[in-house]
C-alpha atoms as a PDB file:
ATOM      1  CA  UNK A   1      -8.603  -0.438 -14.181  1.00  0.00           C
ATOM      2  CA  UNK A   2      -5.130  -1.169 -15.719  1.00  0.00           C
ATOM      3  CA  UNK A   3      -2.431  -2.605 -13.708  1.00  0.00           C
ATOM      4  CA  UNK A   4       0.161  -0.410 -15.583  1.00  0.00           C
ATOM      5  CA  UNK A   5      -1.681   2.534 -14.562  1.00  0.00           C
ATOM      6  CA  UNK A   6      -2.115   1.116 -10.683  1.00  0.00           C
ATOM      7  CA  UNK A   7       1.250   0.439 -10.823  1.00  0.00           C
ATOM      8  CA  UNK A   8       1.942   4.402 -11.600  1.00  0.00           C
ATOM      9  CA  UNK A   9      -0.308   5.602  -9.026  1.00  0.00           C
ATOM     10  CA  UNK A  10       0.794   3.451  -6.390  1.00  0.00           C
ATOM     11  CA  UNK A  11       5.065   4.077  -7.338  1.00  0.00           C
ATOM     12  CA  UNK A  12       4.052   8.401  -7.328  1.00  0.00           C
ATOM     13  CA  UNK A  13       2.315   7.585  -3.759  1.00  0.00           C
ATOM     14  CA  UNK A  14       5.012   5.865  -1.938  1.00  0.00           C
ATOM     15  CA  UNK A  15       7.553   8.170  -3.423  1.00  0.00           C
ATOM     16  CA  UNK A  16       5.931  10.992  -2.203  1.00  0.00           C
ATOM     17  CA  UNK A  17       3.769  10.510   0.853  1.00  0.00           C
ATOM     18  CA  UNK A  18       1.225  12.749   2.422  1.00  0.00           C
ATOM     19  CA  UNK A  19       2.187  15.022  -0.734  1.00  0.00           C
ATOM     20  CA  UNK A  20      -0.543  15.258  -2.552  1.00  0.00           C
ATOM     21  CA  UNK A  21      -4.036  15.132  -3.349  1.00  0.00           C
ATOM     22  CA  UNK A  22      -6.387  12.968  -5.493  1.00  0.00           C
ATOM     23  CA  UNK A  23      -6.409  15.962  -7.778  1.00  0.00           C
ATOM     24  CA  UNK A  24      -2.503  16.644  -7.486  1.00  0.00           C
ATOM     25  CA  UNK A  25      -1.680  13.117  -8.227  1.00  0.00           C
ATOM     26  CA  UNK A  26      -3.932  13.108 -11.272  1.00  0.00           C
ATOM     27  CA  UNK A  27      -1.736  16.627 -12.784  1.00  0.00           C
ATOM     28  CA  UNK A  28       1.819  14.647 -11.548  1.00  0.00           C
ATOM     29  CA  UNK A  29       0.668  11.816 -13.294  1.00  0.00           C
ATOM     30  CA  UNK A  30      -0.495  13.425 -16.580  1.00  0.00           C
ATOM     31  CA  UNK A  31       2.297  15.401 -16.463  1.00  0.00           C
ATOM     32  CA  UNK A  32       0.160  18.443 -16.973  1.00  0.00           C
ATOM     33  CA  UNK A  33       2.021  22.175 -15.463  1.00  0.00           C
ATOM     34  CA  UNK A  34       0.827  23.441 -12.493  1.00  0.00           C
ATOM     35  CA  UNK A  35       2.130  25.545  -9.873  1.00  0.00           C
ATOM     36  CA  UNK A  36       0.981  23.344  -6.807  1.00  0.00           C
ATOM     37  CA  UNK A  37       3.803  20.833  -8.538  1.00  0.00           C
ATOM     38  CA  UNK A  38       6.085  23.484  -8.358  1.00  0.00           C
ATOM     39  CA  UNK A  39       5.633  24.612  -4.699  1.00  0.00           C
ATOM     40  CA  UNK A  40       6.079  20.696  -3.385  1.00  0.00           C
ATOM     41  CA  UNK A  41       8.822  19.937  -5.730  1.00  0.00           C
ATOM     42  CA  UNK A  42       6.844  17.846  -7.516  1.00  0.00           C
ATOM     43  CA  UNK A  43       7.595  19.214 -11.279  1.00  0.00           C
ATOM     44  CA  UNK A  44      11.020  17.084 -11.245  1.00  0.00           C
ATOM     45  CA  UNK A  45       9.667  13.649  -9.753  1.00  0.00           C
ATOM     46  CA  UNK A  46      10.239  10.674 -12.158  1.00  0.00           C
ATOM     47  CA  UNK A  47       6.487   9.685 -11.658  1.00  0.00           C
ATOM     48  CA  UNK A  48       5.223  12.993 -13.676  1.00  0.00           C
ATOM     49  CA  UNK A  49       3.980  12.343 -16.979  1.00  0.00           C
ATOM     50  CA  UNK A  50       4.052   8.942 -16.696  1.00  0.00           C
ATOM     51  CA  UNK A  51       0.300   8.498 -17.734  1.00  0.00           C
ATOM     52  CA  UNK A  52       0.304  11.516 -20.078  1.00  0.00           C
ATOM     53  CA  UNK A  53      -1.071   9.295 -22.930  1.00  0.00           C
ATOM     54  CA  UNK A  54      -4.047   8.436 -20.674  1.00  0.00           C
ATOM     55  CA  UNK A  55      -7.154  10.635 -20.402  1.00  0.00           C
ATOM     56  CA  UNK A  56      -7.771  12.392 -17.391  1.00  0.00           C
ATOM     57  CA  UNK A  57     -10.439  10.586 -16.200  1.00  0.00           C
ATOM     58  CA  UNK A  58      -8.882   7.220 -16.468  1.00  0.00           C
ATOM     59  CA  UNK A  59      -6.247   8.421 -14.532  1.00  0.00           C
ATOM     60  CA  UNK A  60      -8.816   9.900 -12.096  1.00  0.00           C
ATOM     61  CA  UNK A  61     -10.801   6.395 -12.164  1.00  0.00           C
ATOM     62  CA  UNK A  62      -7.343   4.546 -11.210  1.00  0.00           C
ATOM     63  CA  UNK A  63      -6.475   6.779  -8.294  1.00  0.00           C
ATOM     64  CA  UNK A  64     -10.625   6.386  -6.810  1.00  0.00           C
ATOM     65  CA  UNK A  65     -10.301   2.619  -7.418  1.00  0.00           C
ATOM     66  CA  UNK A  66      -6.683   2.381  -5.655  1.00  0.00           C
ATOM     67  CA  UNK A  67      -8.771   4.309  -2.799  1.00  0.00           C
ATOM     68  CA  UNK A  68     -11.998   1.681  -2.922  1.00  0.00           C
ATOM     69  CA  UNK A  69      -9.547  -0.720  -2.844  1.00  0.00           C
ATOM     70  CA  UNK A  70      -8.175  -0.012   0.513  1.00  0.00           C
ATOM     71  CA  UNK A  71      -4.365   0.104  -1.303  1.00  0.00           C
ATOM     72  CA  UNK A  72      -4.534   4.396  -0.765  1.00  0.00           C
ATOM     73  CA  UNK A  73      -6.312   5.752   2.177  1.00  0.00           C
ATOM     74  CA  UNK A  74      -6.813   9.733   2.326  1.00  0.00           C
ATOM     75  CA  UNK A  75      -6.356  11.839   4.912  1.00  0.00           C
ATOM     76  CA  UNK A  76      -8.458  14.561   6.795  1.00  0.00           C
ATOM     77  CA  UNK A  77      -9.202  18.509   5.493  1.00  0.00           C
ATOM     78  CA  UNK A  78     -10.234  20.186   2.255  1.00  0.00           C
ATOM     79  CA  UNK A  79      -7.535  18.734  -0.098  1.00  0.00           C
ATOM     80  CA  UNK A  80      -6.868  15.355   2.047  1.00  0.00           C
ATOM     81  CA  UNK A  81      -3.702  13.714   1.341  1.00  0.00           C
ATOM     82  CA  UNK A  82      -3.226  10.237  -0.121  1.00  0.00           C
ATOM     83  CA  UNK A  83      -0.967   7.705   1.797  1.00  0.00           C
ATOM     84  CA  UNK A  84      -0.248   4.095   0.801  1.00  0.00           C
ATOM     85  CA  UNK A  85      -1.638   1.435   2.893  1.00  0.00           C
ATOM     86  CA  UNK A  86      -0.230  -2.111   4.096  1.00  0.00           C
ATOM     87  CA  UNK A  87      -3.107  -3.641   1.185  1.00  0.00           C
ATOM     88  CA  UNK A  88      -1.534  -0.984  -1.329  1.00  0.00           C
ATOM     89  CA  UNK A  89       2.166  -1.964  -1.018  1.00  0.00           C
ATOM     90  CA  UNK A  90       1.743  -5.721  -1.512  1.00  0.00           C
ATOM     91  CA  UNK A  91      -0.397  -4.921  -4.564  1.00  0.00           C
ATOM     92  CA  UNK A  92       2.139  -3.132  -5.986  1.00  0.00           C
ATOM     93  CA  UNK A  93       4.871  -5.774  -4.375  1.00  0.00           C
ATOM     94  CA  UNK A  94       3.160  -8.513  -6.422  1.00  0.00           C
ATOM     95  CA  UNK A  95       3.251  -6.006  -9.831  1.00  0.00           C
ATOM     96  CA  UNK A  96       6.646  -5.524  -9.162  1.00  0.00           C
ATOM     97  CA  UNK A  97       7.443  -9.138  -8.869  1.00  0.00           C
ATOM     98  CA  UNK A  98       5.618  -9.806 -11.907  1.00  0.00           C
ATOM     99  CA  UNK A  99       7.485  -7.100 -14.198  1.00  0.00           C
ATOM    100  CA  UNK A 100      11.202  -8.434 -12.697  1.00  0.00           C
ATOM    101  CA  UNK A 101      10.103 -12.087 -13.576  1.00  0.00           C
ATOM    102  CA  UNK A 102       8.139 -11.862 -16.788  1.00  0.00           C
ATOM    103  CA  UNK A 103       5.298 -13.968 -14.992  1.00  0.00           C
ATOM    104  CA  UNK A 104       1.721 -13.610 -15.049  1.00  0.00           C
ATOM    105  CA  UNK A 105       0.747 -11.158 -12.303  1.00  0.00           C
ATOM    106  CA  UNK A 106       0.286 -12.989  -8.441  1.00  0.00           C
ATOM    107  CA  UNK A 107       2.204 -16.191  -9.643  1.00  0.00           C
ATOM    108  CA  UNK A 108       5.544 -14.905  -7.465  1.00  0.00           C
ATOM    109  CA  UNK A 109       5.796 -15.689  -3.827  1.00  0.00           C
ATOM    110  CA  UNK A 110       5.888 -12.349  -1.597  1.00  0.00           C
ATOM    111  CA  UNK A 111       9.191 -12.165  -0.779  1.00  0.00           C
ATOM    112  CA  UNK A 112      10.373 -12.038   3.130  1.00  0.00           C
ATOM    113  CA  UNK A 113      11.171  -8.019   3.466  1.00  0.00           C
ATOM    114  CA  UNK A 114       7.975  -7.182   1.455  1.00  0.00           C
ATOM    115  CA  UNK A 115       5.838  -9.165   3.773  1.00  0.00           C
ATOM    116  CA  UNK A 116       7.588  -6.931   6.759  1.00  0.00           C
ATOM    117  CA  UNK A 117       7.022  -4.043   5.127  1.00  0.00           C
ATOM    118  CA  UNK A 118       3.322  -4.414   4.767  1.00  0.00           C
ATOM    119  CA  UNK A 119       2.976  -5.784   8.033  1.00  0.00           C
ATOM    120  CA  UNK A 120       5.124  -2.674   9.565  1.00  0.00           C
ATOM    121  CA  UNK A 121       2.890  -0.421   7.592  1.00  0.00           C
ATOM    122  CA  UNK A 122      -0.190  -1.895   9.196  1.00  0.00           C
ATOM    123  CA  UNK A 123       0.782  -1.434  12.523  1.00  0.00           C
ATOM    124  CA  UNK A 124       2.009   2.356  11.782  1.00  0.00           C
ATOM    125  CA  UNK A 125      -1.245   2.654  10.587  1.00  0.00           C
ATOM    126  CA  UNK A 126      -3.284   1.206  13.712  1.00  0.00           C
ATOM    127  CA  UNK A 127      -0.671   3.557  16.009  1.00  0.00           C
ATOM    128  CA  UNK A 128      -1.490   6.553  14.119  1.00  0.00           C
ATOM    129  CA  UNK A 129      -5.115   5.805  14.348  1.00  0.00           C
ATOM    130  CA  UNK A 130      -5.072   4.981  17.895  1.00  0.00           C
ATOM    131  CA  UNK A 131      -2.268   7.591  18.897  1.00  0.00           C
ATOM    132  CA  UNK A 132      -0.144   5.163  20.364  1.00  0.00           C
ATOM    133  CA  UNK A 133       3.711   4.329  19.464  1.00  0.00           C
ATOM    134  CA  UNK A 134       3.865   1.530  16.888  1.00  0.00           C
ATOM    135  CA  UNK A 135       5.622  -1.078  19.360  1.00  0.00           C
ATOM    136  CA  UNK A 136       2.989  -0.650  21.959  1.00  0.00           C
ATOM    137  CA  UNK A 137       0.544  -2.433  19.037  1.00  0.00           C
ATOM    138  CA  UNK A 138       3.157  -5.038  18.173  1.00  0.00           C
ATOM    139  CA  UNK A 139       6.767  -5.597  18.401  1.00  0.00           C
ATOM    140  CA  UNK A 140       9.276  -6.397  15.379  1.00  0.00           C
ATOM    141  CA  UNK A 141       9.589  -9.809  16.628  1.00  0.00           C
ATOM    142  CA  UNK A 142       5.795 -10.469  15.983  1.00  0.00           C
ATOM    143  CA  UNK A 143       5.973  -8.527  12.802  1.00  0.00           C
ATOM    144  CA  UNK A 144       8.656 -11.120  12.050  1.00  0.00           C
ATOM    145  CA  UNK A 145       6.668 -13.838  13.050  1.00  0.00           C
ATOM    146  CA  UNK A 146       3.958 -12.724  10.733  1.00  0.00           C
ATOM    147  CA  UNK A 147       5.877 -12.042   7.895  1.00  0.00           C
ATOM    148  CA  UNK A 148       7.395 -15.185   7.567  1.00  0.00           C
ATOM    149  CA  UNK A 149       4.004 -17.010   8.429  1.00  0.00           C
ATOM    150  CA  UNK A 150       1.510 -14.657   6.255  1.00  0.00           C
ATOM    151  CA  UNK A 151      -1.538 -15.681   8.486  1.00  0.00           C
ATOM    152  CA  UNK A 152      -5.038 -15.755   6.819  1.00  0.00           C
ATOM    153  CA  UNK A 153      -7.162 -17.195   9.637  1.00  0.00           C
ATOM    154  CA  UNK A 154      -7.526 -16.327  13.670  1.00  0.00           C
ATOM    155  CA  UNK A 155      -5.897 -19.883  14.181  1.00  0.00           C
ATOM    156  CA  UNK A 156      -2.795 -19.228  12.238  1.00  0.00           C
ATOM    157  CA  UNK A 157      -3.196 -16.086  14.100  1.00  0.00           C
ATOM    158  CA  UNK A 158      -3.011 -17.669  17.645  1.00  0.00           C
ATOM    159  CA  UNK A 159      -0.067 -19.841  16.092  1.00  0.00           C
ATOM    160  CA  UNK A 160       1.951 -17.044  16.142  1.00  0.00           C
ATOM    161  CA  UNK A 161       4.814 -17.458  19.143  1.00  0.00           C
ATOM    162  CA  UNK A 162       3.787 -13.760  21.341  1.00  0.00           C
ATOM    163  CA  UNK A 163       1.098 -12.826  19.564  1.00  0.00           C
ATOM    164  CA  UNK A 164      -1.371 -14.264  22.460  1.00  0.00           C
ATOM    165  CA  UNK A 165      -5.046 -14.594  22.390  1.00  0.00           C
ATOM    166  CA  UNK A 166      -5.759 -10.806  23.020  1.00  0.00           C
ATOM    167  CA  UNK A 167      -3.784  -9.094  20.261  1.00  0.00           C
ATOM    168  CA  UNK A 168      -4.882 -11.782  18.011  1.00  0.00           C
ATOM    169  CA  UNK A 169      -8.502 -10.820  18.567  1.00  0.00           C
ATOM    170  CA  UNK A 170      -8.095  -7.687  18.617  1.00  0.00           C
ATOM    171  CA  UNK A 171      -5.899  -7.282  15.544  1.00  0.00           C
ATOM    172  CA  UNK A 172      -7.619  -9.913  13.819  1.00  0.00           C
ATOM    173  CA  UNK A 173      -9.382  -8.553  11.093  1.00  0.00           C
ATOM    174  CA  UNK A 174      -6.203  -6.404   9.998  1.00  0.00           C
ATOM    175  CA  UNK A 175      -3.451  -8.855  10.324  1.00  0.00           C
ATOM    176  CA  UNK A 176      -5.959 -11.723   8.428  1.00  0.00           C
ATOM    177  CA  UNK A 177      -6.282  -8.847   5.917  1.00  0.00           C
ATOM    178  CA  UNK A 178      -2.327  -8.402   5.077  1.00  0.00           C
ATOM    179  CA  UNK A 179      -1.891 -12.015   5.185  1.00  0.00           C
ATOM    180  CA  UNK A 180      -4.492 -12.321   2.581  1.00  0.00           C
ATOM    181  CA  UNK A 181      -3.054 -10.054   0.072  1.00  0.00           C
ATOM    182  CA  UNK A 182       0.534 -11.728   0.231  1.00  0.00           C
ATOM    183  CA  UNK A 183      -0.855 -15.171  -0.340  1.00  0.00           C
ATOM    184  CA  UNK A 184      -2.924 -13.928  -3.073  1.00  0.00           C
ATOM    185  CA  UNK A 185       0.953 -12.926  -4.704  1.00  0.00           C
ATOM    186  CA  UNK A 186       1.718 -16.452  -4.830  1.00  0.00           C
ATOM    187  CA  UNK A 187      -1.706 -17.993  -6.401  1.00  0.00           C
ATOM    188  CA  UNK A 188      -2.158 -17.996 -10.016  1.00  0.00           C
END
């Protein structure tokens, strides 16, 4: 799986989310016409045709392993939408990083607002799963607190200042998870 073409995938998610389908996102990305495009207002996005030189089912392979990868997750129903996840947008934090710098891919440092943002897409994630507003899972300050921190184990965890024992257990596996994929942006 390419990085180029991850990076397209990932960019056409997060600039339209909960808009399409596996299946969508493959036509977007080949640039290929279709009247589904049309009726979402899809046919003038800057993502379409941006893997038109690819064949289909490389485009369809990147878009499955962006999925097994945990950096899209899809949604319920017959044609389920595809939404970025926390994983997904520091993967394609660290590919941006690379392509403004000219380094090797994961050599940059995640920087402090793209830590946030993955850890703020986390918890959105665990509120919509649990049905709960995102501040009753954590507040900005802890997502603060993490971001600048990054924390890979459940004692860097319980370093946190407000996280407290419970959340850190119970959160544990996600938060170690985030905090995993940012440091791995600033390993070689």
């Amino acid at each position: 799986m390419s990085h180029d073409h991850v990076r397209h995938v990932l960019l056409a998610v997060l600039a339209h989310p909960a808009a399409m389908s596996a299946s969508l996102l493959a036509y977007l990305l080949r640039g290929e016409a279709l009247g589904r495009l049309a009726e979402k207002r899809l046919d003038a996005s800057p993502h379409r045709g941006a893997l038109a030189d690819v064949p289909a089912v490389v485009v369809a392979e990147a878009i499955q392993g962006c999925v097994a990868a945990g950096w899209l997750s899809k949604g319920a129903g017959v044609y389920p939408a595809l939404r970025p996840t926390a994983l997904g947008e520091a993967q394609l934090a660290a590919g941006e990083a690379h392509l403004a710098t000219g380094e090797r891919a994961g050599s940059v440092e995640a920087a402090p607002e793209v830590s946030y943002r993955a850890y703020h897409r986390w918890r959105h994630e665990v509120a919509s799963q649990r049905r709960t507003p995102p501040y009753r899972i954590l507040p900005n300050t802890i997502l603060t607190a993490l971001a600048a921190r990054r924390p890979q184990t459940l004692g860097q965890l319980l370093a946190i200042p407000g996280l407290g024992k419970r959340r850190a257990l119970r959160y544990q596996q996600g938060l170690t998870a985030v905090g995993r994929a940012l440091h791995a942006q600033g390993e070689g």
